[in-house]
N, C-alpha and C. Protein backbone atom coordinates (compact mmCIF):
# COMPACT_ATOMS: atom_id res chain seq x y z
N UNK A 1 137.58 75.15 95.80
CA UNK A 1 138.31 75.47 94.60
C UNK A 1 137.51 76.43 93.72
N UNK A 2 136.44 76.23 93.51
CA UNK A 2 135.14 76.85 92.51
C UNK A 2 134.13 77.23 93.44
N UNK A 3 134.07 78.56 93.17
CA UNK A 3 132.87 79.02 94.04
C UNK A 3 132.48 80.26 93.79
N UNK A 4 131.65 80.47 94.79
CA UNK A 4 130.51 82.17 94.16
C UNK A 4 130.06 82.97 95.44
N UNK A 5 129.86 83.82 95.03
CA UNK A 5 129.49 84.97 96.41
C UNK A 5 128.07 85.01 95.67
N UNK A 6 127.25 84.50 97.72
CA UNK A 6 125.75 84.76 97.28
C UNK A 6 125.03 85.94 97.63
N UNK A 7 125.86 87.56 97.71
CA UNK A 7 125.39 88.74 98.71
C UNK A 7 125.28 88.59 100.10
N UNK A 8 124.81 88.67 100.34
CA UNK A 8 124.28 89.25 102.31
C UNK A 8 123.58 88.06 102.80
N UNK A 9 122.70 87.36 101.65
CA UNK A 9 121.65 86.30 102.07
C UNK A 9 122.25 85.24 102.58
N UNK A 10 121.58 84.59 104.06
CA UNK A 10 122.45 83.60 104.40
C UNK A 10 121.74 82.63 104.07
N UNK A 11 122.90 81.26 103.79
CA UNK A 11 122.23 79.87 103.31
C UNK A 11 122.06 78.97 103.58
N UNK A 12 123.10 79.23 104.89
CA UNK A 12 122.98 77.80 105.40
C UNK A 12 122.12 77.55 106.19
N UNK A 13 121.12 76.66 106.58
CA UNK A 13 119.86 76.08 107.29
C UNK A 13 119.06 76.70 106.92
N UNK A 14 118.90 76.96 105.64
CA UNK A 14 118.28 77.56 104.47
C UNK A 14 117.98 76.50 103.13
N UNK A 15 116.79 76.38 102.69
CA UNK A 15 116.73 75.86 101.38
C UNK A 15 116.61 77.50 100.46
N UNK A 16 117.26 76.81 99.31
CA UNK A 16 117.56 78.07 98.53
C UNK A 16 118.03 77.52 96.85
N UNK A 17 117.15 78.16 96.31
CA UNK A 17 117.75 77.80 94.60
C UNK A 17 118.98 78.68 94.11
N UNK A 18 120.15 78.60 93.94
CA UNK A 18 121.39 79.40 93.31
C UNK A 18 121.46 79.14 91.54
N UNK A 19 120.88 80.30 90.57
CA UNK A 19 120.88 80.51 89.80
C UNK A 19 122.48 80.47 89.52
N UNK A 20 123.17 80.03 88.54
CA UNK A 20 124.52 80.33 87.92
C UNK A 20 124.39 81.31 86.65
N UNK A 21 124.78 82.60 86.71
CA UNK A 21 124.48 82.94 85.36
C UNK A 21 126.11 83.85 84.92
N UNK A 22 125.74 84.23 83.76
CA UNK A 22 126.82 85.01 83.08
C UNK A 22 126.35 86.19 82.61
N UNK A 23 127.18 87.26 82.73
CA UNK A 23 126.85 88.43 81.31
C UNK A 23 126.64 87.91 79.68
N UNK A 24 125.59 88.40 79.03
CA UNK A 24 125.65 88.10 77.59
C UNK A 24 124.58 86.65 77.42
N UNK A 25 124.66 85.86 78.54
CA UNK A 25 123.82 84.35 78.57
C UNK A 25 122.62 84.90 77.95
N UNK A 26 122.20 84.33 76.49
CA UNK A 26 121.06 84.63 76.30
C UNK A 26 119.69 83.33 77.15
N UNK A 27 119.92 82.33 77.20
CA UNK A 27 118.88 81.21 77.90
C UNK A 27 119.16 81.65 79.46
N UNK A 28 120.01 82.19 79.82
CA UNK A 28 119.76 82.91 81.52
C UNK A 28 118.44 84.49 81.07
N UNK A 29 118.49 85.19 79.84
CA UNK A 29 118.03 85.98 79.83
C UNK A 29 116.09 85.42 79.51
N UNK A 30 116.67 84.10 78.86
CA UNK A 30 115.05 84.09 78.41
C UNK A 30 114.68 83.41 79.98
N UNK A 31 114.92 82.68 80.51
CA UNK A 31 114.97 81.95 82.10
C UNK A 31 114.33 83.68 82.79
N UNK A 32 115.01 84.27 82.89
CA UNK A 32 114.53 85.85 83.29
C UNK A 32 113.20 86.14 82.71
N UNK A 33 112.84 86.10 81.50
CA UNK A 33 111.78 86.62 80.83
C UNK A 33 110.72 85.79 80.86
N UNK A 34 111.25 84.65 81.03
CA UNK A 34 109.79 83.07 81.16
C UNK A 34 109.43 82.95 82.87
N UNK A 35 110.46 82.81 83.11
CA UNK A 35 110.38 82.30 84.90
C UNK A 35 110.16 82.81 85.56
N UNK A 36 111.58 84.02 85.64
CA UNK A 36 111.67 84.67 86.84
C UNK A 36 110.80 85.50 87.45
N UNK A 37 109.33 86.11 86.68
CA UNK A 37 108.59 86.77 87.17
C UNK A 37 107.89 86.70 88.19
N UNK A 38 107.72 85.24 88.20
CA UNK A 38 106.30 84.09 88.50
C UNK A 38 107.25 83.37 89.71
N UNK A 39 108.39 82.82 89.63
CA UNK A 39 109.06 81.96 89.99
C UNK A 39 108.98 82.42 91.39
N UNK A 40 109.27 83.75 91.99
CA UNK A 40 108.56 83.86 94.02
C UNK A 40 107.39 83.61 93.92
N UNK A 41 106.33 83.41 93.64
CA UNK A 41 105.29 83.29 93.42
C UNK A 41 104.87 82.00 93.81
N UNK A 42 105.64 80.73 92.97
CA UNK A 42 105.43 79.40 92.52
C UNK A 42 105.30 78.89 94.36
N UNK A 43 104.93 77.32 94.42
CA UNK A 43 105.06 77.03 95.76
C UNK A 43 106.70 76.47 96.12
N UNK A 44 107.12 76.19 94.42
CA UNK A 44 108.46 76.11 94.38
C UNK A 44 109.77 77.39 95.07
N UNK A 45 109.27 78.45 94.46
CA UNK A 45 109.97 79.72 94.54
C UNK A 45 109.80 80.11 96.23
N UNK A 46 108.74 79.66 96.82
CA UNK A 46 108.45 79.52 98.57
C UNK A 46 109.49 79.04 99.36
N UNK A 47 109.49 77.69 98.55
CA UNK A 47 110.44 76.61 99.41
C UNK A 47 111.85 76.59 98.88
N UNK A 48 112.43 77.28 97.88
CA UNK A 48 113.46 77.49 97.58
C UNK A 48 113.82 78.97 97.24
N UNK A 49 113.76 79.65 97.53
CA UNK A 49 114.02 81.31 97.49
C UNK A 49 115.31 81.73 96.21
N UNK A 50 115.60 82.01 95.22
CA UNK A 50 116.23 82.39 94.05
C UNK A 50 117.28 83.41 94.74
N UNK A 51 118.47 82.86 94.41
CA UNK A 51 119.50 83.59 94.59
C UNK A 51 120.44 83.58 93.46
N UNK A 52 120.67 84.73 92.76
CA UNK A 52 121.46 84.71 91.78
C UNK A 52 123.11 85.01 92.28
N UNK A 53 124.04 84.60 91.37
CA UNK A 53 125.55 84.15 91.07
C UNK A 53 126.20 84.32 89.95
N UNK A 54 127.04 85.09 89.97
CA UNK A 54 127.94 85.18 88.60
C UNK A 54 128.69 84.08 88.66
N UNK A 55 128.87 83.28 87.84
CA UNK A 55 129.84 82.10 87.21
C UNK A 55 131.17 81.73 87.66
N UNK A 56 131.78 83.26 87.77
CA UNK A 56 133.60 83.18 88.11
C UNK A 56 133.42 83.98 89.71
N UNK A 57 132.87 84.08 90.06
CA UNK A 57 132.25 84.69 91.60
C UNK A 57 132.86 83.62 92.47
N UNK A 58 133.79 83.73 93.52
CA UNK A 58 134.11 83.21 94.67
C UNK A 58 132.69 82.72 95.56
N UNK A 59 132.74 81.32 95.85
CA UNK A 59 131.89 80.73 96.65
C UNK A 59 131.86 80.91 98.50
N UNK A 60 130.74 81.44 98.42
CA UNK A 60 130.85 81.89 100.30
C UNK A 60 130.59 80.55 100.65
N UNK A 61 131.40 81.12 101.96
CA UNK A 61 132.07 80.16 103.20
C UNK A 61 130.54 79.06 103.37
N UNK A 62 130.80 78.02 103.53
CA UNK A 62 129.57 77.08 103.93
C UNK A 62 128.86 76.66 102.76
N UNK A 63 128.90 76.52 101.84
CA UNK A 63 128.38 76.86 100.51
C UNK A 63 129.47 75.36 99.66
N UNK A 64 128.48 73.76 99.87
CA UNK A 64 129.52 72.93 99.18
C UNK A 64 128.53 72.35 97.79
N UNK A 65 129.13 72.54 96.90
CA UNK A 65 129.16 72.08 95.62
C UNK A 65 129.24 70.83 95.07
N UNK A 66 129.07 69.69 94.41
CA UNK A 66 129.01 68.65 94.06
C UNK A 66 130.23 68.61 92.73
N UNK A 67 130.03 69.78 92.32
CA UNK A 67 131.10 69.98 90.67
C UNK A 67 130.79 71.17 90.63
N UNK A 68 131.89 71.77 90.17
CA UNK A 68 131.58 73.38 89.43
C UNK A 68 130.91 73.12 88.58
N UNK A 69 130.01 74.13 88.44
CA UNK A 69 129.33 74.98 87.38
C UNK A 69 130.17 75.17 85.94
N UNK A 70 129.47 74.53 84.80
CA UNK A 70 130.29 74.87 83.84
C UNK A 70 129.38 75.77 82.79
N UNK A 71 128.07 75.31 82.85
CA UNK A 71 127.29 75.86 81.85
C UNK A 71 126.25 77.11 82.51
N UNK A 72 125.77 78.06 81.78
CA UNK A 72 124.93 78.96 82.07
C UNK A 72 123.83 78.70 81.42
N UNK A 73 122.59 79.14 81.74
CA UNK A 73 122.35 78.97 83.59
C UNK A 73 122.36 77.54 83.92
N UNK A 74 122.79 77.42 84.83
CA UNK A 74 122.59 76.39 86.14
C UNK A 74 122.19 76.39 87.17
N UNK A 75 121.47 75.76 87.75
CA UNK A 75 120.62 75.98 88.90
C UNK A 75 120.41 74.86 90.13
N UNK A 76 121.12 75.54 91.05
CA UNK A 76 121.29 74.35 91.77
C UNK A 76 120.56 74.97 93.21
N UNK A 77 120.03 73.12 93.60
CA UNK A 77 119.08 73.23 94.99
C UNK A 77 120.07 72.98 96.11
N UNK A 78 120.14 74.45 97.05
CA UNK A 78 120.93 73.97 98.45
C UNK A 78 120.05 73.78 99.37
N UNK A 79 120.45 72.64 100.11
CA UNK A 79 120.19 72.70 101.42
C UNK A 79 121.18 72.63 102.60
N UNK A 80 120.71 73.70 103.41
CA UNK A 80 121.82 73.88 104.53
C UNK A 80 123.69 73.98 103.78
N UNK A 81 123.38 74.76 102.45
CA UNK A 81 124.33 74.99 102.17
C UNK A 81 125.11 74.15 101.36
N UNK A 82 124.26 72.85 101.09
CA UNK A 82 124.97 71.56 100.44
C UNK A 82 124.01 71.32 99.27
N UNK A 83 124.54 70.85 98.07
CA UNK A 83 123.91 70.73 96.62
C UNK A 83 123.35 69.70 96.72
N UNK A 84 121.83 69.75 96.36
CA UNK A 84 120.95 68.41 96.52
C UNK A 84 120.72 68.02 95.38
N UNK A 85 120.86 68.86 94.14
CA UNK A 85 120.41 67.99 92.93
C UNK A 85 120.73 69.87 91.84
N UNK A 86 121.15 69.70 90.44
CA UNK A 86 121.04 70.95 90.01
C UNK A 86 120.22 70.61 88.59
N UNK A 87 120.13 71.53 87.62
CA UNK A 87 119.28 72.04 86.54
C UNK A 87 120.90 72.61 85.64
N UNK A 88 121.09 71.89 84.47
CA UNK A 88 122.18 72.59 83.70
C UNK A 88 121.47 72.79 82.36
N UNK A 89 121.34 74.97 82.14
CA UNK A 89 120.48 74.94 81.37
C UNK A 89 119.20 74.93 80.99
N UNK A 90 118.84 75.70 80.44
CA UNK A 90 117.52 76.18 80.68
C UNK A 90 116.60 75.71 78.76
N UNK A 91 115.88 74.76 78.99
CA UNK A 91 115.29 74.47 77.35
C UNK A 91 114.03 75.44 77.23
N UNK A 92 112.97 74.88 78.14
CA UNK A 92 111.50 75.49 78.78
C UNK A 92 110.93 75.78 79.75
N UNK A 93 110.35 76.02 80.00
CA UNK A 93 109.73 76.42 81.42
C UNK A 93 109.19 74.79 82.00
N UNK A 94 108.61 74.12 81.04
CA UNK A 94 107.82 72.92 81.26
C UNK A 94 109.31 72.00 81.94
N UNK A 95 110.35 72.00 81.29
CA UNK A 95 112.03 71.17 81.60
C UNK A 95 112.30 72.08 82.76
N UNK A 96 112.21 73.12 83.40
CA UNK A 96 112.36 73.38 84.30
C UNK A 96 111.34 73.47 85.36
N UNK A 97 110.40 73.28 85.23
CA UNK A 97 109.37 72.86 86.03
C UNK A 97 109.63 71.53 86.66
N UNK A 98 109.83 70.70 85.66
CA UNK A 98 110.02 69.22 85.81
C UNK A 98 110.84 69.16 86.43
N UNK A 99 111.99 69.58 86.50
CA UNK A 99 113.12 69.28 87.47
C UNK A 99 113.27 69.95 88.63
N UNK A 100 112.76 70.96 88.94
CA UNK A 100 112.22 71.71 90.27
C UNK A 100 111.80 70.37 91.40
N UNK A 101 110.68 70.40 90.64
CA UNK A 101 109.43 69.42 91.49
C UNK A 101 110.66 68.14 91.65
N UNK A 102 111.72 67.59 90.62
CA UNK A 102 111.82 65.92 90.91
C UNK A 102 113.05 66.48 92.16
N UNK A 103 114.08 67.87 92.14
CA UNK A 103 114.57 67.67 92.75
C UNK A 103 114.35 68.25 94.44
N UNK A 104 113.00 68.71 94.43
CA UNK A 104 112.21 69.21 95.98
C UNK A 104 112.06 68.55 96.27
N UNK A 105 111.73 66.69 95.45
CA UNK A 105 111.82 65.31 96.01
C UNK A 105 112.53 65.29 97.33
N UNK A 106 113.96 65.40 96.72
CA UNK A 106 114.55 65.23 97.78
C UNK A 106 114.98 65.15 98.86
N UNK A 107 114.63 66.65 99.21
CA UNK A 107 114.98 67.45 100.44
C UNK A 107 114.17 66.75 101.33
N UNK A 108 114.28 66.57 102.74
CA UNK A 108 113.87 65.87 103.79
C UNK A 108 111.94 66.36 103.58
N UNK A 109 110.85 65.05 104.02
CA UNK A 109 109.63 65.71 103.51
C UNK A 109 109.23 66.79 104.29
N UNK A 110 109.40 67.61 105.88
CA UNK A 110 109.25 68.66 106.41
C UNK A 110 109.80 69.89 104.90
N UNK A 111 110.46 69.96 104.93
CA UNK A 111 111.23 71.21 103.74
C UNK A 111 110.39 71.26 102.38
N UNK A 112 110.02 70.40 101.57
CA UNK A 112 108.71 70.07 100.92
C UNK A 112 107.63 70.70 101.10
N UNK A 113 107.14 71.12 102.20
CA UNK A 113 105.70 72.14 101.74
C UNK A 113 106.20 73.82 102.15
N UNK A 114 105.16 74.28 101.44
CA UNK A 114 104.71 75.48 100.69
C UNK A 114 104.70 76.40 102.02
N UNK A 115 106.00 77.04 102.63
CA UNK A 115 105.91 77.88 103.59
C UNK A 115 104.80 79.06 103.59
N UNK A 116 104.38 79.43 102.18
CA UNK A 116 102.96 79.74 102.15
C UNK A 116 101.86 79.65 102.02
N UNK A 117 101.57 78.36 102.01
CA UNK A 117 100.57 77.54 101.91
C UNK A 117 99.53 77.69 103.02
């Protein structure tokens, strides 16, 4: 019903972070100016690779959701194409840190380390 086009990048049997953002979002812009620099970098940004999404964007094929997206930014963890846990909203870097790490919990413990490590 609700969904987004993620470009060319494929996702499924893929872990992958899907940014939700909007035109005009100023906390997607500061998320840009705090995070995003650093964020490939992180051991987080390794094991989940940043893929950005416009809001009203049709969702590619394989690509299942838990609930639409209502707020910008949102940030949700796929695996193999399926929503493991998301981020609605961006306060700090420290609140998004925190919820990175609780929801990499999740993912099976192989997917958990630092493909560059």
């Amino acid at each position: 019903m609700f969904g987004f086009l993620l470009t060319s990048q494929q996702v499924s049997a893929e872990v992958r972070l899907m940014m939700i953002e909007q035109d005009g979002c100023p906390w997607c812009e500061r998320w840009k100016a705090e995070i995003g620099p650093i964020y490939p970098k992180t051991p987080e940004g390794r094991i989940a690779p940043l893929v950005k999404v416009m809001i009203h964007d049709p969702l590619e094929k394989g690509i299942t959701l838990n609930s639409p997206p209502v707020y910008t930014p949102t940030f949700i963890l796929l695996n193999d194409g399926q929503e493991v846990g998301r981020i609605e909203g961006y306060q700090s870097d420290e609140f998004f840190w925190w919820f990175m790490e609780t929801m990499i919990k999740k993912l099976p413990d192989d997917l958990q380390k630092d493909p560059g490590a």
